[in-house]
C-alpha atoms as a PDB file:
ATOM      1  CA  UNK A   1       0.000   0.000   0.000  1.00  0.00           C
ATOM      2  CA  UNK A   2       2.377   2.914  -0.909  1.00  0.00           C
ATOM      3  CA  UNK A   3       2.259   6.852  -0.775  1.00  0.00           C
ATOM      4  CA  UNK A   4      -0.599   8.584   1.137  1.00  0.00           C
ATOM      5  CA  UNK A   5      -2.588   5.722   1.294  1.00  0.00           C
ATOM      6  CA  UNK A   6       0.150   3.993   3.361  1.00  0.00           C
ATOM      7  CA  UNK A   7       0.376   6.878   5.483  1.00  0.00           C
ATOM      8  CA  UNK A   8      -2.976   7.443   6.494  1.00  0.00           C
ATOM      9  CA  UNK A   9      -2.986   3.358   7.564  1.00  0.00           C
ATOM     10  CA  UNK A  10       0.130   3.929   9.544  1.00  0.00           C
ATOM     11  CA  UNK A  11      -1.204   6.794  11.378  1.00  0.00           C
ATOM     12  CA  UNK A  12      -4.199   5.397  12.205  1.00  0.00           C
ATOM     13  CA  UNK A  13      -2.752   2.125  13.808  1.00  0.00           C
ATOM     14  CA  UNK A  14      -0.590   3.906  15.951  1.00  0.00           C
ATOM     15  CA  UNK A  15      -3.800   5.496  16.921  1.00  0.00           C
ATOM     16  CA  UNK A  16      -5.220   2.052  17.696  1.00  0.00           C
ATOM     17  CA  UNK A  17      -8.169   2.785  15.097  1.00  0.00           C
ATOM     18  CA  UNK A  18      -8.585   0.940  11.782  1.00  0.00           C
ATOM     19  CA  UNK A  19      -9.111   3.118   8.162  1.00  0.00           C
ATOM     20  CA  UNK A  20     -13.021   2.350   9.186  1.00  0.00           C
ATOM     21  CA  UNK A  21     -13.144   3.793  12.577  1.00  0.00           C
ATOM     22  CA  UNK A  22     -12.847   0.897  14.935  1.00  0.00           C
ATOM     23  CA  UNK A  23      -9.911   0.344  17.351  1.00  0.00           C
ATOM     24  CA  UNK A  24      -8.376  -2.794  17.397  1.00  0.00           C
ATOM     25  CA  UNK A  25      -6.331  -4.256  19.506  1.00  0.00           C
ATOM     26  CA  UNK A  26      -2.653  -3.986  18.080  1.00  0.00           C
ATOM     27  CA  UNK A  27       0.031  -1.755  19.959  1.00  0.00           C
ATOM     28  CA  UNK A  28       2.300   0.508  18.476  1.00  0.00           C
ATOM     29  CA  UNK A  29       5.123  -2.222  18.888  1.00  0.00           C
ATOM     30  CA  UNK A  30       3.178  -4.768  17.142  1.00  0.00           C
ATOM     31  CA  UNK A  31       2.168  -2.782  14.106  1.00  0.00           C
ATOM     32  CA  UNK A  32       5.600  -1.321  13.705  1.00  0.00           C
ATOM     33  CA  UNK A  33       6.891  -4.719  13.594  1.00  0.00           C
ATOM     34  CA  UNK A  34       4.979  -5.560  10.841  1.00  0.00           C
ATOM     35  CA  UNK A  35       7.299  -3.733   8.581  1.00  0.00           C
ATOM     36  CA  UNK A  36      10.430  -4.724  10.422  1.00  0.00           C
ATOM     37  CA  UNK A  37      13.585  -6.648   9.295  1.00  0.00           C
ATOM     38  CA  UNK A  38      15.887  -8.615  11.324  1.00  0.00           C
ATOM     39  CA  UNK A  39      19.328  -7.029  11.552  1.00  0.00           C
ATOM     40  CA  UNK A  40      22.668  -8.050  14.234  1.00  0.00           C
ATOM     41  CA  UNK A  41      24.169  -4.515  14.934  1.00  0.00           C
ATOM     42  CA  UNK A  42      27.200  -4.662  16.969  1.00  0.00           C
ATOM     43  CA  UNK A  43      26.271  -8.721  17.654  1.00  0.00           C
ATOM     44  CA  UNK A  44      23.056  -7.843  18.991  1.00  0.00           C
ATOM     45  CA  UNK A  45      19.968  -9.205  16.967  1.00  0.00           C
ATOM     46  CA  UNK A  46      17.491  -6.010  16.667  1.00  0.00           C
ATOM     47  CA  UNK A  47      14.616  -5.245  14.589  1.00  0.00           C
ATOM     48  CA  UNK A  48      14.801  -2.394  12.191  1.00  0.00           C
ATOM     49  CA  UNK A  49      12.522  -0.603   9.763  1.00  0.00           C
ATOM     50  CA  UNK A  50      12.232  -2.548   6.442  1.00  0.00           C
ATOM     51  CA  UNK A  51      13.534  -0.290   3.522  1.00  0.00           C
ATOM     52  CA  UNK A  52      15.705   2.152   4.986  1.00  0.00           C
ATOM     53  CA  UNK A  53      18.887   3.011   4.183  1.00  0.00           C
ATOM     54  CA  UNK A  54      22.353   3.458   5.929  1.00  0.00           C
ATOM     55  CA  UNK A  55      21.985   6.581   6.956  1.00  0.00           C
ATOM     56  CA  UNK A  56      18.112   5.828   8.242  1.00  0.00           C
ATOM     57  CA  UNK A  57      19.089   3.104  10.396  1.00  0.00           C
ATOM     58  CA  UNK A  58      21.775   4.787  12.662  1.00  0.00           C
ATOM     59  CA  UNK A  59      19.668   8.244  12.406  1.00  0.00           C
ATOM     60  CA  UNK A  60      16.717   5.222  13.656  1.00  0.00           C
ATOM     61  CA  UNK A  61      19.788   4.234  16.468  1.00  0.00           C
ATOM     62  CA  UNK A  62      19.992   7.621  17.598  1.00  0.00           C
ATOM     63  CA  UNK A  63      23.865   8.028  16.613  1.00  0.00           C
ATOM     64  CA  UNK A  64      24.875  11.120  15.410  1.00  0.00           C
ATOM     65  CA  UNK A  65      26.401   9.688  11.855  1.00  0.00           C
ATOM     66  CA  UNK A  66      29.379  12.315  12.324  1.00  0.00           C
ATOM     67  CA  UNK A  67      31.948  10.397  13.861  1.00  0.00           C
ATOM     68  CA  UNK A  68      31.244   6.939  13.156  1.00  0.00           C
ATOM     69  CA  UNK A  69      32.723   3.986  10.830  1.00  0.00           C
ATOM     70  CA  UNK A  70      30.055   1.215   9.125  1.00  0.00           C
ATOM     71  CA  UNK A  71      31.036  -2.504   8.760  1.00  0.00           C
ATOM     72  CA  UNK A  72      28.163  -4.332   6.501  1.00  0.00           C
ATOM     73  CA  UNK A  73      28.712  -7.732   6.349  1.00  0.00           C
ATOM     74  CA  UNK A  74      32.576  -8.055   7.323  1.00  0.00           C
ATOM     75  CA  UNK A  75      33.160  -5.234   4.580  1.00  0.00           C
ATOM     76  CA  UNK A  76      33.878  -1.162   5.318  1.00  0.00           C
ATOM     77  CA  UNK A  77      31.000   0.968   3.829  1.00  0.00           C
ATOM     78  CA  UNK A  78      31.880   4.047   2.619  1.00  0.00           C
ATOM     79  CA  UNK A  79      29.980   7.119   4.028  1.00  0.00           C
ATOM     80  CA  UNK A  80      29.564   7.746   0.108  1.00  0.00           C
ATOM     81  CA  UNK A  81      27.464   4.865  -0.193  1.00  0.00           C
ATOM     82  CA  UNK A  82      25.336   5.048   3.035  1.00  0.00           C
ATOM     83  CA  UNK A  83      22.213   6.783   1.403  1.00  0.00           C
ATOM     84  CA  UNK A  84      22.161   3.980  -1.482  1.00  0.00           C
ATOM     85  CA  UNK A  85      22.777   1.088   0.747  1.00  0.00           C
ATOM     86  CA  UNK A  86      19.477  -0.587   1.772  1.00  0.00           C
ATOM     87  CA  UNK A  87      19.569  -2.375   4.873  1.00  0.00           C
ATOM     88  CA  UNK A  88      18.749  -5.705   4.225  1.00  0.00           C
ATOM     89  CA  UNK A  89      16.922  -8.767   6.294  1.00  0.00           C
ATOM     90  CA  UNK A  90      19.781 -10.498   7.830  1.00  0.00           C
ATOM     91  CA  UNK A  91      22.590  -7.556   7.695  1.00  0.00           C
ATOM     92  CA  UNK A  92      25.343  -7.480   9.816  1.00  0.00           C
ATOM     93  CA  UNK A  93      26.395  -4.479  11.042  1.00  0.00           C
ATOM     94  CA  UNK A  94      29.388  -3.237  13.604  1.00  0.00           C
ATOM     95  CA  UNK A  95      28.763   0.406  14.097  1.00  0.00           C
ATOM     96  CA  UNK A  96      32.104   1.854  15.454  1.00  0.00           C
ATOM     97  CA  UNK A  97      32.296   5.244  17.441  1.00  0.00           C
ATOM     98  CA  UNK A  98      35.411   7.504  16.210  1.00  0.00           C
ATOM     99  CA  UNK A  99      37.393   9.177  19.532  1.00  0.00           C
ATOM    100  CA  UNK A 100      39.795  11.458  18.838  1.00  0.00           C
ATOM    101  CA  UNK A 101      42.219  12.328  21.859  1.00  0.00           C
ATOM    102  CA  UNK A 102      46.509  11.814  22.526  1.00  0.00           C
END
């Protein structure tokens, strides 16, 4: 169900209402994880929004993408390439945090 359509649906189930006015029973959880992927990040298995990119999945993490280094799948990926990389069911990820100090 893309564009507004899609919207609309998703805004109504986190309301707990269906497009026809009833409530039903699902919780936000629940209906988010409906269009959720598997994913390991840092060797933790976590559930992430199907369809986003790179840069949407650690902006999803809450880290600040300014100081960090990507490993997908045993292999560097390029900041470059972070907006055209789709995360995938069954990624791996290591997210590594970049400290500067002597």
């Amino acid at each position: 169900m893309p564009g507004p359509a899609r919207q609309r649906w998703d805004s109504l189930a986190a309301a707990g209402k269906s497009p026809g006015g009833a409530t039903h029973a699902l919780s936000n959880a629940e209906s988010v994880r409906h269009d959720a992927i598997p994913v390991v990040i840092n060797g933790e298995q976590r559930q992430v929004p199907a369809g986003a990119s790179v840069s949407r999945l650690l902006a999803h993490l809450g880290i600040a993408a300014a100081r960090v280094a990507v490993e997908r799948n045993l292999q560097l990926l390029p900041r470059a390439q972070w907006d055209a990389t789709a995360v995938a069911a069954g990624d791996r990820y290591e997210i590594v945090h970049l400290v500067g100090g002597g």
